[in-house]
PDB file of N, CA and C in Angstrom:
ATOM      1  N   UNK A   1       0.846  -1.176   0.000  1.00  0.00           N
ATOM      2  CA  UNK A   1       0.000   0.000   0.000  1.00  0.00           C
ATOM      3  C   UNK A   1       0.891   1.238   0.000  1.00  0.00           C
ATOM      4  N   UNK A   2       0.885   2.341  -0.931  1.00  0.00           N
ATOM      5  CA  UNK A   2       1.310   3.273  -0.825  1.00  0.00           C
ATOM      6  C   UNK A   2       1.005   4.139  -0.327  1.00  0.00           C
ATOM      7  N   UNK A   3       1.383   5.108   0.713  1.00  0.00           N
ATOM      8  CA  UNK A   3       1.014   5.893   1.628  1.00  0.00           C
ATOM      9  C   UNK A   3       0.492   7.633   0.465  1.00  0.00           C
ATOM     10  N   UNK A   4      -0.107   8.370   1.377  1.00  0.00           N
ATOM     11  CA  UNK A   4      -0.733   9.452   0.311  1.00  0.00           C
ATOM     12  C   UNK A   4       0.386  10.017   0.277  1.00  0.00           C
ATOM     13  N   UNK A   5       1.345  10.983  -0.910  1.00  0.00           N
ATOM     14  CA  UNK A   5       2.155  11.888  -0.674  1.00  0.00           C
ATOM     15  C   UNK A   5       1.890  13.355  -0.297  1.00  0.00           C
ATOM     16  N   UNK A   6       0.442  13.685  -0.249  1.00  0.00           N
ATOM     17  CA  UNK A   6       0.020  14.641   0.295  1.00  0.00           C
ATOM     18  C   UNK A   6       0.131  15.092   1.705  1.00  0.00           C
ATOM     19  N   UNK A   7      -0.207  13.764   2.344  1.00  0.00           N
ATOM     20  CA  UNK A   7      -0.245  13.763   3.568  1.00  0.00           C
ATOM     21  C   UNK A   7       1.538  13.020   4.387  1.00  0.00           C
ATOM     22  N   UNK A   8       2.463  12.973   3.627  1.00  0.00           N
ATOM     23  CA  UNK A   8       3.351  12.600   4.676  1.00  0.00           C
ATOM     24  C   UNK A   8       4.421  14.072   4.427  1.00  0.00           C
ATOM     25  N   UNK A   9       5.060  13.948   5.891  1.00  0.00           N
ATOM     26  CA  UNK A   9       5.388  15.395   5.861  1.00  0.00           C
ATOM     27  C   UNK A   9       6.872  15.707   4.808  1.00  0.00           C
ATOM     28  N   UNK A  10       7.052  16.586   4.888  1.00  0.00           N
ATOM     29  CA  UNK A  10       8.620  17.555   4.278  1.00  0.00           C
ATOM     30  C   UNK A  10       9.074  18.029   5.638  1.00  0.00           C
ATOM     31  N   UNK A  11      10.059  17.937   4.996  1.00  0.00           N
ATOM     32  CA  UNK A  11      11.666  18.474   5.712  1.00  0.00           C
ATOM     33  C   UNK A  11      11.907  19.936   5.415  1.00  0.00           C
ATOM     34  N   UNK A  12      11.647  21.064   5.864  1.00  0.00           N
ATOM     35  CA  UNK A  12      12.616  22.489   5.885  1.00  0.00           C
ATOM     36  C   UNK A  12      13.672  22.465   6.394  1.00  0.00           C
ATOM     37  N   UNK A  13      14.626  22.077   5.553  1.00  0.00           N
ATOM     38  CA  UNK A  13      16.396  22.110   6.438  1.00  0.00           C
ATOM     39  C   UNK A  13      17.022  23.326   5.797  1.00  0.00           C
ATOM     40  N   UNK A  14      16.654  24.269   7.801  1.00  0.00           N
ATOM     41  CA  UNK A  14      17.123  25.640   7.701  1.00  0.00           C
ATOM     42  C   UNK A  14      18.359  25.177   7.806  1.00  0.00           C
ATOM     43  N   UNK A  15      19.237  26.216   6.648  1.00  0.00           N
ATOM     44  CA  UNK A  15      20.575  26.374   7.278  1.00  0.00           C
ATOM     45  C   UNK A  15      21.310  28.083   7.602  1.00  0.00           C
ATOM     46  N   UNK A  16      21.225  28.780   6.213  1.00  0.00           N
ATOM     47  CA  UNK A  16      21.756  30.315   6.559  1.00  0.00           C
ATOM     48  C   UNK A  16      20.547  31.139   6.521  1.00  0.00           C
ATOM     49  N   UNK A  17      19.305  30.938   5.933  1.00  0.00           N
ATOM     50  CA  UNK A  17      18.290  31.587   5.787  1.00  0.00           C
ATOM     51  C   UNK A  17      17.196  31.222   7.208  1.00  0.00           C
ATOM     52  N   UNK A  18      17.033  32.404   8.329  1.00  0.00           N
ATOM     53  CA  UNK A  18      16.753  32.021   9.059  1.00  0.00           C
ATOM     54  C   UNK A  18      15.369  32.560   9.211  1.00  0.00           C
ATOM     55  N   UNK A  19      14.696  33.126   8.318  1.00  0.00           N
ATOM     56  CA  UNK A  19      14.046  33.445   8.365  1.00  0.00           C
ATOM     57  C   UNK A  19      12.089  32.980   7.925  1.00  0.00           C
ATOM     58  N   UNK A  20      11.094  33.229   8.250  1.00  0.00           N
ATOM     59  CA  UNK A  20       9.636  32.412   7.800  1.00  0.00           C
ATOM     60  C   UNK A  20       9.024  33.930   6.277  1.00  0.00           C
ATOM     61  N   UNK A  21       9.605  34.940   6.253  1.00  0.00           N
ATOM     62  CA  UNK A  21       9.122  35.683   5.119  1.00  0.00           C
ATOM     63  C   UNK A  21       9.900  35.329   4.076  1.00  0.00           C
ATOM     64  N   UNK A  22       9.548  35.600   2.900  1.00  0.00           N
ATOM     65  CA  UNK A  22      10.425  35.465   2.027  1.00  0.00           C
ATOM     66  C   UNK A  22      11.185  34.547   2.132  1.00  0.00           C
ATOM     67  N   UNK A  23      10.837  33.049   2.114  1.00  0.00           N
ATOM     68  CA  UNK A  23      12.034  32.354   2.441  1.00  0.00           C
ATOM     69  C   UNK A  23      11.366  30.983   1.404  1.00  0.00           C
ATOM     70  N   UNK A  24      12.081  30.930   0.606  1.00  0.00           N
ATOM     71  CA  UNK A  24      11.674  30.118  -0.918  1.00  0.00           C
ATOM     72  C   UNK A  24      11.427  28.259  -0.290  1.00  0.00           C
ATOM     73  N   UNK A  25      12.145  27.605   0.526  1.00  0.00           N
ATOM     74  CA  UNK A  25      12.126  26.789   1.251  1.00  0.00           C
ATOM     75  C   UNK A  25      10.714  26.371   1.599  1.00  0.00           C
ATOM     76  N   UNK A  26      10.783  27.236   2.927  1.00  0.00           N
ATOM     77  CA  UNK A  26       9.244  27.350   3.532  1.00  0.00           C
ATOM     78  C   UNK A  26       7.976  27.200   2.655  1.00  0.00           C
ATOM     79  N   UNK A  27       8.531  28.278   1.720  1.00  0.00           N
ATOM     80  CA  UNK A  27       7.073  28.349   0.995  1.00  0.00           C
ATOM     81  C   UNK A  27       6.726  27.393  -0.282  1.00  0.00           C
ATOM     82  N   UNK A  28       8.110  26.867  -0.532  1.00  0.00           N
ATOM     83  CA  UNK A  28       7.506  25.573  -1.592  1.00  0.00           C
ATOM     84  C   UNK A  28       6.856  24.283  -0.499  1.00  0.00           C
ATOM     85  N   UNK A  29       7.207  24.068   0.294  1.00  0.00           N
ATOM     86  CA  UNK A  29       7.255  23.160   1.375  1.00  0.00           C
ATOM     87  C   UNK A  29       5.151  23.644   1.949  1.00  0.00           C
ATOM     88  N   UNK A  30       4.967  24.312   2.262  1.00  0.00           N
ATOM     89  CA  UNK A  30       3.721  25.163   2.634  1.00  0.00           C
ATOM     90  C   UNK A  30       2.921  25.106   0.785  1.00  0.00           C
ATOM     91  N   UNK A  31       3.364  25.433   0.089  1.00  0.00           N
ATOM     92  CA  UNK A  31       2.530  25.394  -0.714  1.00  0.00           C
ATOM     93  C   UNK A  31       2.024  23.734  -1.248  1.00  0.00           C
ATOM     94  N   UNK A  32       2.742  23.009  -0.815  1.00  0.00           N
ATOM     95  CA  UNK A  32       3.047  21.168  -0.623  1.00  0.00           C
ATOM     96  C   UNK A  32       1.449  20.648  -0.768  1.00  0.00           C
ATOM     97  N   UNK A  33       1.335  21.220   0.649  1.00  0.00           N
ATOM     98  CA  UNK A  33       0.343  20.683   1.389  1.00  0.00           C
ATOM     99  C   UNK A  33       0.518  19.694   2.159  1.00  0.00           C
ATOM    100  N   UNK A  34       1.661  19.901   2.543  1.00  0.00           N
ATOM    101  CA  UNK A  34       2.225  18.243   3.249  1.00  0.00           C
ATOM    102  C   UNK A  34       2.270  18.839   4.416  1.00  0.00           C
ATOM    103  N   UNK A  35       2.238  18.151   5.945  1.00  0.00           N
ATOM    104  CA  UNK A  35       2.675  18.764   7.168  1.00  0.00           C
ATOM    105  C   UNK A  35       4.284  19.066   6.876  1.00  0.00           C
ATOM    106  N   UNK A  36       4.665  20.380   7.165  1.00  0.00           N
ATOM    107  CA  UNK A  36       5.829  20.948   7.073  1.00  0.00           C
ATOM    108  C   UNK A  36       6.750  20.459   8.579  1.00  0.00           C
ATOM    109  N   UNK A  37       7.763  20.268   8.475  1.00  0.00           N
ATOM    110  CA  UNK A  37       8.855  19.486   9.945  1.00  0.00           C
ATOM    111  C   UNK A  37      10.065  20.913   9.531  1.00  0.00           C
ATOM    112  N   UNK A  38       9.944  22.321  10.128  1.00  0.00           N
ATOM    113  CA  UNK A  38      11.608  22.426   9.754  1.00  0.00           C
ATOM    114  C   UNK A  38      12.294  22.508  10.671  1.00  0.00           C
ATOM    115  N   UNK A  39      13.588  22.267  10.660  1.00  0.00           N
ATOM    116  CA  UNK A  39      14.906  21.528  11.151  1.00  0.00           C
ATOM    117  C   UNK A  39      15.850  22.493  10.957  1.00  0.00           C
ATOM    118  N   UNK A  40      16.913  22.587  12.467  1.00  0.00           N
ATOM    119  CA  UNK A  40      18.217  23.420  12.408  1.00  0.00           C
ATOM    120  C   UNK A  40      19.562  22.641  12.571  1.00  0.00           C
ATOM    121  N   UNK A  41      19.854  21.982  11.876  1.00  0.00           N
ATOM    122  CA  UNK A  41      21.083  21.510  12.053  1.00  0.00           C
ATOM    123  C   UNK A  41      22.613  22.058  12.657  1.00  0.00           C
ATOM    124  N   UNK A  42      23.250  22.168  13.553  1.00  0.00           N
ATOM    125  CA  UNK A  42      24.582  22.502  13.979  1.00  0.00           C
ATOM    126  C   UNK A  42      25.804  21.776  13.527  1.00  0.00           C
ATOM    127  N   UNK A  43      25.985  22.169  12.159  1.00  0.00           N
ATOM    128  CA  UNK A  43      26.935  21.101  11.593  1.00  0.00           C
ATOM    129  C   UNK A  43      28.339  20.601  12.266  1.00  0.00           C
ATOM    130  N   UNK A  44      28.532  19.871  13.085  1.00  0.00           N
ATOM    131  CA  UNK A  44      29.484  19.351  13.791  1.00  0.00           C
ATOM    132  C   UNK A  44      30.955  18.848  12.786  1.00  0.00           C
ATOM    133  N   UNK A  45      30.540  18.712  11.326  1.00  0.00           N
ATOM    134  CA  UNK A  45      31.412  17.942  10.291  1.00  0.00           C
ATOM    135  C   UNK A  45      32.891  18.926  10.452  1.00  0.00           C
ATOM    136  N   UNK A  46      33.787  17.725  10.562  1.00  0.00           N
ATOM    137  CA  UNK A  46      35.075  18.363  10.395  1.00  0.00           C
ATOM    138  C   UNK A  46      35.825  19.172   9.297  1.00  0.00           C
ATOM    139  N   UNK A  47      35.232  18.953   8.190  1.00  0.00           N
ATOM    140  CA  UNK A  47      35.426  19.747   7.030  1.00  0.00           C
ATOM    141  C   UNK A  47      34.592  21.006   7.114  1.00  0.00           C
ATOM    142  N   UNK A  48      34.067  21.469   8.018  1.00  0.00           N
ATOM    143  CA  UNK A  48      32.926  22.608   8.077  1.00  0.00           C
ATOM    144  C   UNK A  48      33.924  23.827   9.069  1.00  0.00           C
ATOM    145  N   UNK A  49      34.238  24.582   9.143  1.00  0.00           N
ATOM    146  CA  UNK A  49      34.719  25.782   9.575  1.00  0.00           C
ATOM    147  C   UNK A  49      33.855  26.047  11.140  1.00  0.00           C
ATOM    148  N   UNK A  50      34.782  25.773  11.851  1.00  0.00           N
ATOM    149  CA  UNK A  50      33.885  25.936  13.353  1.00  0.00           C
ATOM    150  C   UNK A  50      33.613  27.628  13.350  1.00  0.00           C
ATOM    151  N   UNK A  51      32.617  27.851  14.128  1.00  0.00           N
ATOM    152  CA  UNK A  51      31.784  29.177  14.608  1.00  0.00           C
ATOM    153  C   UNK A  51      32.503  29.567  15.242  1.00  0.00           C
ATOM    154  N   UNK A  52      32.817  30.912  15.546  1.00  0.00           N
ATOM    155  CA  UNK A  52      33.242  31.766  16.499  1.00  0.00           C
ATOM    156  C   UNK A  52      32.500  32.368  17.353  1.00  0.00           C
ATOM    157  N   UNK A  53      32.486  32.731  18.286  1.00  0.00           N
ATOM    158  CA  UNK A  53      31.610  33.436  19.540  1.00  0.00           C
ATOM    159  C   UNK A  53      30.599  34.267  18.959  1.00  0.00           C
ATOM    160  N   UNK A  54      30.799  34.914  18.341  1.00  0.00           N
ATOM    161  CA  UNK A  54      30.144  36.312  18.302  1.00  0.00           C
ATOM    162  C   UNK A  54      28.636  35.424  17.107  1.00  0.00           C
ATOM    163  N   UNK A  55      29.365  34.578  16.322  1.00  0.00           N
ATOM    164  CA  UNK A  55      28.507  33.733  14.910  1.00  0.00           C
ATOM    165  C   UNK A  55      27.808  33.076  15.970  1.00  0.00           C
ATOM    166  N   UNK A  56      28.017  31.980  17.171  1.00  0.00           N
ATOM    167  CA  UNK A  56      27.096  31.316  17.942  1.00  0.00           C
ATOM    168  C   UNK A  56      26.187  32.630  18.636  1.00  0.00           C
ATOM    169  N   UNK A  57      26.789  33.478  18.903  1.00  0.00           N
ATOM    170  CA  UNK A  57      25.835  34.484  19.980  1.00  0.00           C
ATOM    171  C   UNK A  57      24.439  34.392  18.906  1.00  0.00           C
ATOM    172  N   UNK A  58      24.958  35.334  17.935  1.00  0.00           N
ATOM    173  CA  UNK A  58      24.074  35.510  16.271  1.00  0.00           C
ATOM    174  C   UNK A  58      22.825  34.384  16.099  1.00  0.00           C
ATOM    175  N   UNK A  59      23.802  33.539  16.291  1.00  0.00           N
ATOM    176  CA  UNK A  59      23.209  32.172  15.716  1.00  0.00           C
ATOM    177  C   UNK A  59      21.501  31.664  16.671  1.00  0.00           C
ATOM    178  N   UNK A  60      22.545  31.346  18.035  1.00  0.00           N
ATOM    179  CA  UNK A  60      21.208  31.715  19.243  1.00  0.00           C
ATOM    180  C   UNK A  60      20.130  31.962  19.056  1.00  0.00           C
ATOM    181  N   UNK A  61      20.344  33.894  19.479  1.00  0.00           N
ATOM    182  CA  UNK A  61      19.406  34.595  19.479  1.00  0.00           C
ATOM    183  C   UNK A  61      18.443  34.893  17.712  1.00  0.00           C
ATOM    184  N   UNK A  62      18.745  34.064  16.755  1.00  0.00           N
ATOM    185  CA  UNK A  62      18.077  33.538  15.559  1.00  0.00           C
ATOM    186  C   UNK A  62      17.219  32.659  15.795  1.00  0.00           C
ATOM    187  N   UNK A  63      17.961  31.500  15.903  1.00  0.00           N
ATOM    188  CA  UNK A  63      17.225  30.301  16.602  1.00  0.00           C
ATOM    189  C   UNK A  63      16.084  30.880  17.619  1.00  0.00           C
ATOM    190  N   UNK A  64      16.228  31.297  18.519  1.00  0.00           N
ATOM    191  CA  UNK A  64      15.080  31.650  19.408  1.00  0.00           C
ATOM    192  C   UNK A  64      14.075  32.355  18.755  1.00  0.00           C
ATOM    193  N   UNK A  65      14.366  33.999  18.249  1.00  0.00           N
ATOM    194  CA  UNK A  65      13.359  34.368  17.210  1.00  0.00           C
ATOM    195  C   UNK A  65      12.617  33.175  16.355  1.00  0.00           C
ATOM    196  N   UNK A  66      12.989  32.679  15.613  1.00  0.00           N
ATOM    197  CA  UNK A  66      12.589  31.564  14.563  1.00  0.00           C
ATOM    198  C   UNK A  66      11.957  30.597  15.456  1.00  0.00           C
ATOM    199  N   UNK A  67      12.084  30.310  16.027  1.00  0.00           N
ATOM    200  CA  UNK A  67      11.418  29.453  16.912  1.00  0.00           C
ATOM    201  C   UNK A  67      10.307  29.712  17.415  1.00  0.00           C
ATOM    202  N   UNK A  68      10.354  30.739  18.234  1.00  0.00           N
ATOM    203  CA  UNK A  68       9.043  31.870  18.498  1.00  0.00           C
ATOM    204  C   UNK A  68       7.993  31.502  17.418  1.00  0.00           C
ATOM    205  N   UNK A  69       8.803  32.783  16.110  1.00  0.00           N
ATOM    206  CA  UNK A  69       7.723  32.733  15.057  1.00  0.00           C
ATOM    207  C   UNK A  69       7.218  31.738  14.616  1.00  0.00           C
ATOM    208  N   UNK A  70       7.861  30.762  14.256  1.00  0.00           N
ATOM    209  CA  UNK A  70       6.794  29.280  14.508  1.00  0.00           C
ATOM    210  C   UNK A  70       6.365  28.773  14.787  1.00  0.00           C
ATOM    211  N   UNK A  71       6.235  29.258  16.375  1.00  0.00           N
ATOM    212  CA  UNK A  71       5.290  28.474  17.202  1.00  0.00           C
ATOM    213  C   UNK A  71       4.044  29.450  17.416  1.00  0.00           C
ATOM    214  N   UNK A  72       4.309  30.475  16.583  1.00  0.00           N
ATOM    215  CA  UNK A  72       2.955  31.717  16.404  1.00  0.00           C
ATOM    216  C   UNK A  72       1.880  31.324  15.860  1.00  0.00           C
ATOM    217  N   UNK A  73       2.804  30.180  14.648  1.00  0.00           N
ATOM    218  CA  UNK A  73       1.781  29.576  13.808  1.00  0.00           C
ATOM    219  C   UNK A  73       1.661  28.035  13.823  1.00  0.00           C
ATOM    220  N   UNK A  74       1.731  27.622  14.647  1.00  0.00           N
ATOM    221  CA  UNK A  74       1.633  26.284  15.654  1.00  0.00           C
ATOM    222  C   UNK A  74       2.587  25.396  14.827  1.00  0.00           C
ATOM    223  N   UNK A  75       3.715  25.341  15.130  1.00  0.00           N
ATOM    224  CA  UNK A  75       4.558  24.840  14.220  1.00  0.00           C
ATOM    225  C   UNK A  75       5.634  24.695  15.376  1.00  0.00           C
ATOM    226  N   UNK A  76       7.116  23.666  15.219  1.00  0.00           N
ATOM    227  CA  UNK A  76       8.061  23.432  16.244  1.00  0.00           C
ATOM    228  C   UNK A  76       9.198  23.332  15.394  1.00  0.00           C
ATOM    229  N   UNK A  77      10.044  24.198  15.832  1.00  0.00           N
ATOM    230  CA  UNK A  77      11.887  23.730  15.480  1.00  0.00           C
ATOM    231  C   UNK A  77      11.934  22.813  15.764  1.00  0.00           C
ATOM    232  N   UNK A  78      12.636  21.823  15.176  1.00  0.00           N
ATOM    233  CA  UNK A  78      13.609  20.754  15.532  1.00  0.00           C
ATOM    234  C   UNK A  78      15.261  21.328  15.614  1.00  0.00           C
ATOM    235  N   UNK A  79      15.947  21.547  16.494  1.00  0.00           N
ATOM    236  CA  UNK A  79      17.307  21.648  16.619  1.00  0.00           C
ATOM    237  C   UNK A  79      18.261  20.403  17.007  1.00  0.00           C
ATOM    238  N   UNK A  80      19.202  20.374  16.080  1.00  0.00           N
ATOM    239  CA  UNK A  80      19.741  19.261  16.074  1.00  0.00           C
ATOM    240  C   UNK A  80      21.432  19.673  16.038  1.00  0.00           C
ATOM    241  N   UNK A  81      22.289  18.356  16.482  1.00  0.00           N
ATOM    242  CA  UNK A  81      23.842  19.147  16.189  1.00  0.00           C
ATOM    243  C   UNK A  81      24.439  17.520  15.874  1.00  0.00           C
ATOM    244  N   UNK A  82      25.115  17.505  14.834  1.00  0.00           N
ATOM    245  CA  UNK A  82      26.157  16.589  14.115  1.00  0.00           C
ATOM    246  C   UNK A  82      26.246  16.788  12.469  1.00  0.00           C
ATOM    247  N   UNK A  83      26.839  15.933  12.464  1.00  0.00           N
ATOM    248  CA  UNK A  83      27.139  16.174  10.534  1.00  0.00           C
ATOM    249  C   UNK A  83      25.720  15.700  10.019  1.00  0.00           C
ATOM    250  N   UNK A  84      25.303  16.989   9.525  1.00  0.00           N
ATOM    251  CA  UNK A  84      24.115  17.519   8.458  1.00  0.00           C
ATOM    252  C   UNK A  84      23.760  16.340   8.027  1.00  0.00           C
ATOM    253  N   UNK A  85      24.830  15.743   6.821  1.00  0.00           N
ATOM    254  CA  UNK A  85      24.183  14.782   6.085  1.00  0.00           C
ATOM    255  C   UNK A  85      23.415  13.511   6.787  1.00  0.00           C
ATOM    256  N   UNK A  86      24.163  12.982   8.007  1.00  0.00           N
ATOM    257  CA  UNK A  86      23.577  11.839   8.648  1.00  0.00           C
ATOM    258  C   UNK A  86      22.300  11.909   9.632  1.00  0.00           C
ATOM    259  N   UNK A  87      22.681  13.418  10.021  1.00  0.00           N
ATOM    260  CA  UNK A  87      21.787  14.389  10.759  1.00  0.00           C
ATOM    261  C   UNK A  87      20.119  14.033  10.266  1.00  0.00           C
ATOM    262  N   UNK A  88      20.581  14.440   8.948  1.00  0.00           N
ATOM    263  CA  UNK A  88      19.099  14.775   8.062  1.00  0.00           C
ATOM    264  C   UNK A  88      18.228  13.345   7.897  1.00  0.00           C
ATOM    265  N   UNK A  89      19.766  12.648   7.172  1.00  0.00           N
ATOM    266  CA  UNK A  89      19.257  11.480   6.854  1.00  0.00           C
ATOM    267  C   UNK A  89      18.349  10.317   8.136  1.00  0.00           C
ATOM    268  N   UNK A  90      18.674  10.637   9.544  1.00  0.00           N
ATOM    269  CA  UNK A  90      18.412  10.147  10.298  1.00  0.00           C
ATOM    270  C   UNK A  90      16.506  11.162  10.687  1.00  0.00           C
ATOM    271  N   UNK A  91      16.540  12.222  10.334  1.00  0.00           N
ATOM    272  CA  UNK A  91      15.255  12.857  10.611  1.00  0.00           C
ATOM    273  C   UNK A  91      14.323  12.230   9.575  1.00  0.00           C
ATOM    274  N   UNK A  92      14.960  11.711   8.465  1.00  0.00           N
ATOM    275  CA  UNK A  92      14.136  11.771   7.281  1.00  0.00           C
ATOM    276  C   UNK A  92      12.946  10.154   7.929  1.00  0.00           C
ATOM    277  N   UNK A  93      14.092   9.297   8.123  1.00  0.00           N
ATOM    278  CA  UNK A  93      14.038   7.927   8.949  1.00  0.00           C
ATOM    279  C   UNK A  93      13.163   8.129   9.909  1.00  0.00           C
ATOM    280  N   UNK A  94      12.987   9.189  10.914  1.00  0.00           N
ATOM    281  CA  UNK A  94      12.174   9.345  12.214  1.00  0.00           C
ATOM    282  C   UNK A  94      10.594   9.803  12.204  1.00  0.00           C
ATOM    283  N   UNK A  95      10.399  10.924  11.072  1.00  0.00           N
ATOM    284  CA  UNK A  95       9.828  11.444  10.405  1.00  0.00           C
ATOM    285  C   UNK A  95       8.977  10.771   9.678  1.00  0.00           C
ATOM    286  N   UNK A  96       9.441   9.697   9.110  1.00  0.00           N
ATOM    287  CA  UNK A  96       8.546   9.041   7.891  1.00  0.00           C
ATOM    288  C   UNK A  96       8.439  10.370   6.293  1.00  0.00           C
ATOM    289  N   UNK A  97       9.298  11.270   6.281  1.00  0.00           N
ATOM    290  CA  UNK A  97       9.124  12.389   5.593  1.00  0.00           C
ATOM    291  C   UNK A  97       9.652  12.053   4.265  1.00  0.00           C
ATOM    292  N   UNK A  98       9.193  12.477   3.252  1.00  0.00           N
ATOM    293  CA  UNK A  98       9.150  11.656   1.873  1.00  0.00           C
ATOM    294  C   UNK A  98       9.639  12.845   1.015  1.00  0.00           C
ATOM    295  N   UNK A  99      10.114  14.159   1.195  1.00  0.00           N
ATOM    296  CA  UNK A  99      10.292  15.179   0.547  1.00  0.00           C
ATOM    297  C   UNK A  99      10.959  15.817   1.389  1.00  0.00           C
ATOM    298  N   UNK A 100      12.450  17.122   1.171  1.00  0.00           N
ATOM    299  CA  UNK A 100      12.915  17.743   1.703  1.00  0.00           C
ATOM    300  C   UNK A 100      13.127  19.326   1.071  1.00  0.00           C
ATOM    301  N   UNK A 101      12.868  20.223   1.461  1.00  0.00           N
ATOM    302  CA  UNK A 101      13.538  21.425   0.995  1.00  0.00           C
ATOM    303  C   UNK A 101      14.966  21.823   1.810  1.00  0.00           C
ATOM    304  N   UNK A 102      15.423  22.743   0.791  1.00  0.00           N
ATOM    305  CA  UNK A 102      16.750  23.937   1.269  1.00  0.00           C
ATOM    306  C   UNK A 102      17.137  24.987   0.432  1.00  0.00           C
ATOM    307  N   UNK A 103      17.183  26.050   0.772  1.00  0.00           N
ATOM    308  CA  UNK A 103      17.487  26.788  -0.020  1.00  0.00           C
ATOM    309  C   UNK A 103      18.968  26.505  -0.243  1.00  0.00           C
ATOM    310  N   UNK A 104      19.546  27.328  -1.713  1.00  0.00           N
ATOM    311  CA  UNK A 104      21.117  27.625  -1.619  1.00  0.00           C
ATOM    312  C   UNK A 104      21.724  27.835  -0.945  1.00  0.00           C
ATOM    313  N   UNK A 105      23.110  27.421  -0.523  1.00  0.00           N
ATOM    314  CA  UNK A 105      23.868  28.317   0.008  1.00  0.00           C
ATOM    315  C   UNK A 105      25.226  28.750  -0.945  1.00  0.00           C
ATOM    316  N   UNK A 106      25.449  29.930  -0.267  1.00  0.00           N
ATOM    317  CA  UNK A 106      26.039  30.770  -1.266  1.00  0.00           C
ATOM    318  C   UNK A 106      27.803  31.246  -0.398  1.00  0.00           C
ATOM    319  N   UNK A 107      28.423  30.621  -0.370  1.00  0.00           N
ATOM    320  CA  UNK A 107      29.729  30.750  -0.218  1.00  0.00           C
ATOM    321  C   UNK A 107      30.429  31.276  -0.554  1.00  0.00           C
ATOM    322  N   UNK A 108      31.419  32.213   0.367  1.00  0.00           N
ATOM    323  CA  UNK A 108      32.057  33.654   0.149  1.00  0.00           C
ATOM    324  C   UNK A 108      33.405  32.980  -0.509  1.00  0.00           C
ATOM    325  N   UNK A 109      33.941  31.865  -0.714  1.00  0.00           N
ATOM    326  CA  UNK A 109      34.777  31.265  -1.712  1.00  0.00           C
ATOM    327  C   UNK A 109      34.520  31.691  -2.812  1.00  0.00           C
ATOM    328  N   UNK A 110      32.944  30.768  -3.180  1.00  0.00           N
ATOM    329  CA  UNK A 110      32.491  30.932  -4.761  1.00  0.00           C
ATOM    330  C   UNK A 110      32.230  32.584  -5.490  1.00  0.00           C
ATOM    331  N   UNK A 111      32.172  33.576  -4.885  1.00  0.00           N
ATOM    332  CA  UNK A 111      31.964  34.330  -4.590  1.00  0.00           C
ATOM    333  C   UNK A 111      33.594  34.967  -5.043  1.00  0.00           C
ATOM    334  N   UNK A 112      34.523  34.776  -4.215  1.00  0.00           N
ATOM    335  CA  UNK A 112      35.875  34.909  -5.049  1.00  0.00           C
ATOM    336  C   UNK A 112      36.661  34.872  -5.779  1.00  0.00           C
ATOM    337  N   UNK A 113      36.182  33.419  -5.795  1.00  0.00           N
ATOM    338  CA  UNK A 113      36.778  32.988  -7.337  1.00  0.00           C
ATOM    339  C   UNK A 113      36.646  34.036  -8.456  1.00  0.00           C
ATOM    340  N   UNK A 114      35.094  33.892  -8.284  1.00  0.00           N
ATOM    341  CA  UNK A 114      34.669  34.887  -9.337  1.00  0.00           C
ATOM    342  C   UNK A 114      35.379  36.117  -9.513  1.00  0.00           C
ATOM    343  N   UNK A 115      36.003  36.705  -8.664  1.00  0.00           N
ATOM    344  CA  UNK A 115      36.436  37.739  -8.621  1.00  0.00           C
ATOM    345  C   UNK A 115      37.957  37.667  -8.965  1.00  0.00           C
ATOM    346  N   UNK A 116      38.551  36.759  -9.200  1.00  0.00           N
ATOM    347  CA  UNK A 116      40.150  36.519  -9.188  1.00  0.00           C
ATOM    348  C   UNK A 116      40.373  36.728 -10.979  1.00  0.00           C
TER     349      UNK A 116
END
């Protein structure tokens, strides 16, 4: 028996876009019609550039806003911390969630190159 895809949920895996306006993620995910799950991952991966104080302070007091605002509209963060990929892959597993969004991310590397 195949389950409805209407009804099993999506994944919003926030990562730099922390925001519920304007946020392309959210709103393909919401326009679904699927119960929406979004998710903050703390990428723990050793190839990932650890945070500095001031980026966790930032980071925080985001998380809390965002959190708030979703629970305005009866909705729950999931916050999570290890490497993303297994991270996710393990929500996807818990979830029963059959679809994921993310927006781009846009890296101040790629960003240089261009410029060299």
């Amino acid at each position: 028996m195949t389950a409805n895809p209407s009804k099993t949920p999506i994944l919003v895996w926030l990562r730099q876009d922390l925001r519920l306006s304007d946020q392309p993620a959210l709103t393909y995910a919401v326009q679904s019609g699927r119960p929406v799950i979004p998710v903050y991952v703390l990428d723990t991966d050793p190839g990932q550039r650890p945070m500095g104080g001031a980026s966790l302070w930032w980071l925080n007091r985001s998380l809390q806003a965002l959190s708030k605002n979703l629970a305005r509209i009866g909705s729950n963060l999931i916050l999570r911390r290890g490497k993303a990929a297994e991270v996710v892959a393990a929500l996807i597993e818990e979830t029963g969630a059959e679809a994921i969004a993310w927006n781009r991310l846009y890296r101040s590397e790629e960003h240089t190159s261009e410029l060299q």
